[in-house]
C-alpha atoms as a PDB file:
ATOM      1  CA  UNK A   1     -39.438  69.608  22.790  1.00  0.00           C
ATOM      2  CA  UNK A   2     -38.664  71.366  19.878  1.00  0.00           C
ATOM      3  CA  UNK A   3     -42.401  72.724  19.310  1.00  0.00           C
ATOM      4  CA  UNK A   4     -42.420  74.205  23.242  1.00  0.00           C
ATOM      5  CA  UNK A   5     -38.984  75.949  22.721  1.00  0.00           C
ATOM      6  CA  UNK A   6     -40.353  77.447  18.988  1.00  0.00           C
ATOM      7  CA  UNK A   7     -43.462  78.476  21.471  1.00  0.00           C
ATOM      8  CA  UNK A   8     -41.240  79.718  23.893  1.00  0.00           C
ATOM      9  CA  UNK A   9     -39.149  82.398  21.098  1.00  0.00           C
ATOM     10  CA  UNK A  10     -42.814  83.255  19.679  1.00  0.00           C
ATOM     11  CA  UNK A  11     -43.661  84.357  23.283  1.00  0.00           C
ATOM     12  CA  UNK A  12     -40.781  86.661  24.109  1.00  0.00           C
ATOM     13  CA  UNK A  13     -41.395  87.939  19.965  1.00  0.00           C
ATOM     14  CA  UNK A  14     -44.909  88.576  21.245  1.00  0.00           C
ATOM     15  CA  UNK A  15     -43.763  90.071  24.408  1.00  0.00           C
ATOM     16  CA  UNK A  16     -41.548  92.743  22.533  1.00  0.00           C
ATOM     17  CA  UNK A  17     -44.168  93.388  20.383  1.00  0.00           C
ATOM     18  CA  UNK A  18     -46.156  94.269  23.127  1.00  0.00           C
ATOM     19  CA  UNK A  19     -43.969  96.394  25.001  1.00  0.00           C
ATOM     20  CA  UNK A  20     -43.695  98.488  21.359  1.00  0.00           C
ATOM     21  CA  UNK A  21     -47.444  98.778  21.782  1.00  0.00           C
ATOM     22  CA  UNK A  22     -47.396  99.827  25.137  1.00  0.00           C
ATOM     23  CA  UNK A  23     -44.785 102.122  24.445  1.00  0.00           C
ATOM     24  CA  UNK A  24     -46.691 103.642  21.498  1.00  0.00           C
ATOM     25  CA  UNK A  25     -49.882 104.370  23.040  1.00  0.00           C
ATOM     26  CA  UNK A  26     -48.293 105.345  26.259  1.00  0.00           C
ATOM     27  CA  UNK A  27     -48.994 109.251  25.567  1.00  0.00           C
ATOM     28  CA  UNK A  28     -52.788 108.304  25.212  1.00  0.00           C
ATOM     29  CA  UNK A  29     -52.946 106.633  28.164  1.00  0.00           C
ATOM     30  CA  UNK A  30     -53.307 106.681  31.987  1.00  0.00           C
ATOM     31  CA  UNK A  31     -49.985 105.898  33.988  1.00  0.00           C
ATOM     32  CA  UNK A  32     -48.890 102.407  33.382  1.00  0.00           C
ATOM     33  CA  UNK A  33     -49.058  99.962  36.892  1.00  0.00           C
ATOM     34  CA  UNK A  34     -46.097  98.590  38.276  1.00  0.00           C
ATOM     35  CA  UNK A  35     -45.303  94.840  36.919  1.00  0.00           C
ATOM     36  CA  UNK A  36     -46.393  92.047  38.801  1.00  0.00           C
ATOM     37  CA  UNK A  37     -43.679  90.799  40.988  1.00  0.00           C
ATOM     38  CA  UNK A  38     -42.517  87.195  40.832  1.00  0.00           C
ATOM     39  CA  UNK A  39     -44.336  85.047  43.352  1.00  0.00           C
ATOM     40  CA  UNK A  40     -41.890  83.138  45.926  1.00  0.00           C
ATOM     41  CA  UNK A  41     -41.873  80.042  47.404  1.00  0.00           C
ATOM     42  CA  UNK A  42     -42.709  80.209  50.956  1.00  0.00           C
ATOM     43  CA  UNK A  43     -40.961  76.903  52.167  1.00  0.00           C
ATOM     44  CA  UNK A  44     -37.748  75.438  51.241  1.00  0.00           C
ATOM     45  CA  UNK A  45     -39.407  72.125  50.245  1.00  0.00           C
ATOM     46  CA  UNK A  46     -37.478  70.450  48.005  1.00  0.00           C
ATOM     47  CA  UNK A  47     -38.724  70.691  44.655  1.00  0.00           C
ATOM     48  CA  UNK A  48     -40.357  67.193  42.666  1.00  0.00           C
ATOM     49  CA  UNK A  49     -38.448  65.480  39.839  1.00  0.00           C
ATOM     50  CA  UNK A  50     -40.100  66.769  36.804  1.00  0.00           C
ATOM     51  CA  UNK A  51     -39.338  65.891  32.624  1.00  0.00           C
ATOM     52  CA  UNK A  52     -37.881  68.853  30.427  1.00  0.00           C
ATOM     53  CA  UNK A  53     -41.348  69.145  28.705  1.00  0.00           C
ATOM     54  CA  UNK A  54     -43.241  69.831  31.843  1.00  0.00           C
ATOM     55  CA  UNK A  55     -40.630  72.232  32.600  1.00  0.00           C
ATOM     56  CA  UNK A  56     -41.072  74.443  29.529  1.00  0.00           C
ATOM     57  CA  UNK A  57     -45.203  74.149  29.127  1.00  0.00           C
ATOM     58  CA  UNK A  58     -44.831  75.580  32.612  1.00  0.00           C
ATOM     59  CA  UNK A  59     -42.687  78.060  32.004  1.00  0.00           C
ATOM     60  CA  UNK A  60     -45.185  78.812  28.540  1.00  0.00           C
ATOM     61  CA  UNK A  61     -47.857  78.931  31.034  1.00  0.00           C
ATOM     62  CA  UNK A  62     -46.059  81.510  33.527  1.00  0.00           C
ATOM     63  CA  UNK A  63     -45.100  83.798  30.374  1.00  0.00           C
ATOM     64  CA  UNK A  64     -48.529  83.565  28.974  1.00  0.00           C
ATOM     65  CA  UNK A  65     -50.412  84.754  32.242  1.00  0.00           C
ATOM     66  CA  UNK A  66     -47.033  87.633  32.299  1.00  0.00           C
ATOM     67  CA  UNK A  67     -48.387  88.844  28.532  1.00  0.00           C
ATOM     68  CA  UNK A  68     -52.341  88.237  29.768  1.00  0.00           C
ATOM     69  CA  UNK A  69     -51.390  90.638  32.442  1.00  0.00           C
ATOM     70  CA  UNK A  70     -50.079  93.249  30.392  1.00  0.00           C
ATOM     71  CA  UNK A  71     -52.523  93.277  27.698  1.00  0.00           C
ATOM     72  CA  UNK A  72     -55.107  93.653  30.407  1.00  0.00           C
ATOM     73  CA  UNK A  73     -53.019  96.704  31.783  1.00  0.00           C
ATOM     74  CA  UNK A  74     -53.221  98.515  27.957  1.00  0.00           C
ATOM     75  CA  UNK A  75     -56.858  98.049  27.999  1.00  0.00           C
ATOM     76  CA  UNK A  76     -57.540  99.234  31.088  1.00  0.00           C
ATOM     77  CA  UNK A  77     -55.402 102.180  30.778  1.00  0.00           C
ATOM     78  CA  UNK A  78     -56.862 103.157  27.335  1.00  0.00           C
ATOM     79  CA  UNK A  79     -60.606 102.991  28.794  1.00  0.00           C
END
């Protein structure tokens, strides 16, 4: 548990580190696209019993397609 929240504070570091570069090259760059908006559930099913650990590795997984999506945004904007 300790290794996923470590991953977890490396992620929002990267995440910053990002938004610096995005920041920085914004002058060279086309206009930046709107960020994704957070998908909803579309029933009010309860949600399943789940451990701490599959909690977090989700929640790594969620932030890692966020950063995926923003890196993909810089490089299409610089091209």
């Amino acid at each position: 548990m300790e290794k996923a929240d470590a991953t977890l504070g490396e992620l929002d570091n990267l995440q910053v580190v990002l938004g610096m570069l995005a920041d920085h090259i914004s002058p060279y760059c086309t206009p930046a696209s709107p960020e994704p908006k957070e998908v909803k559930v579309a029933d009010g099913k309860l949600e399943e019993a789940k451990a701490p650990l599959e909690r977090v590795l989700e929640e790594v997984v969620a932030r890692l397609c966020k950063l995926q999506s923003m890196v993909n945004d810089m490089v299409a904007r610089l091209r």
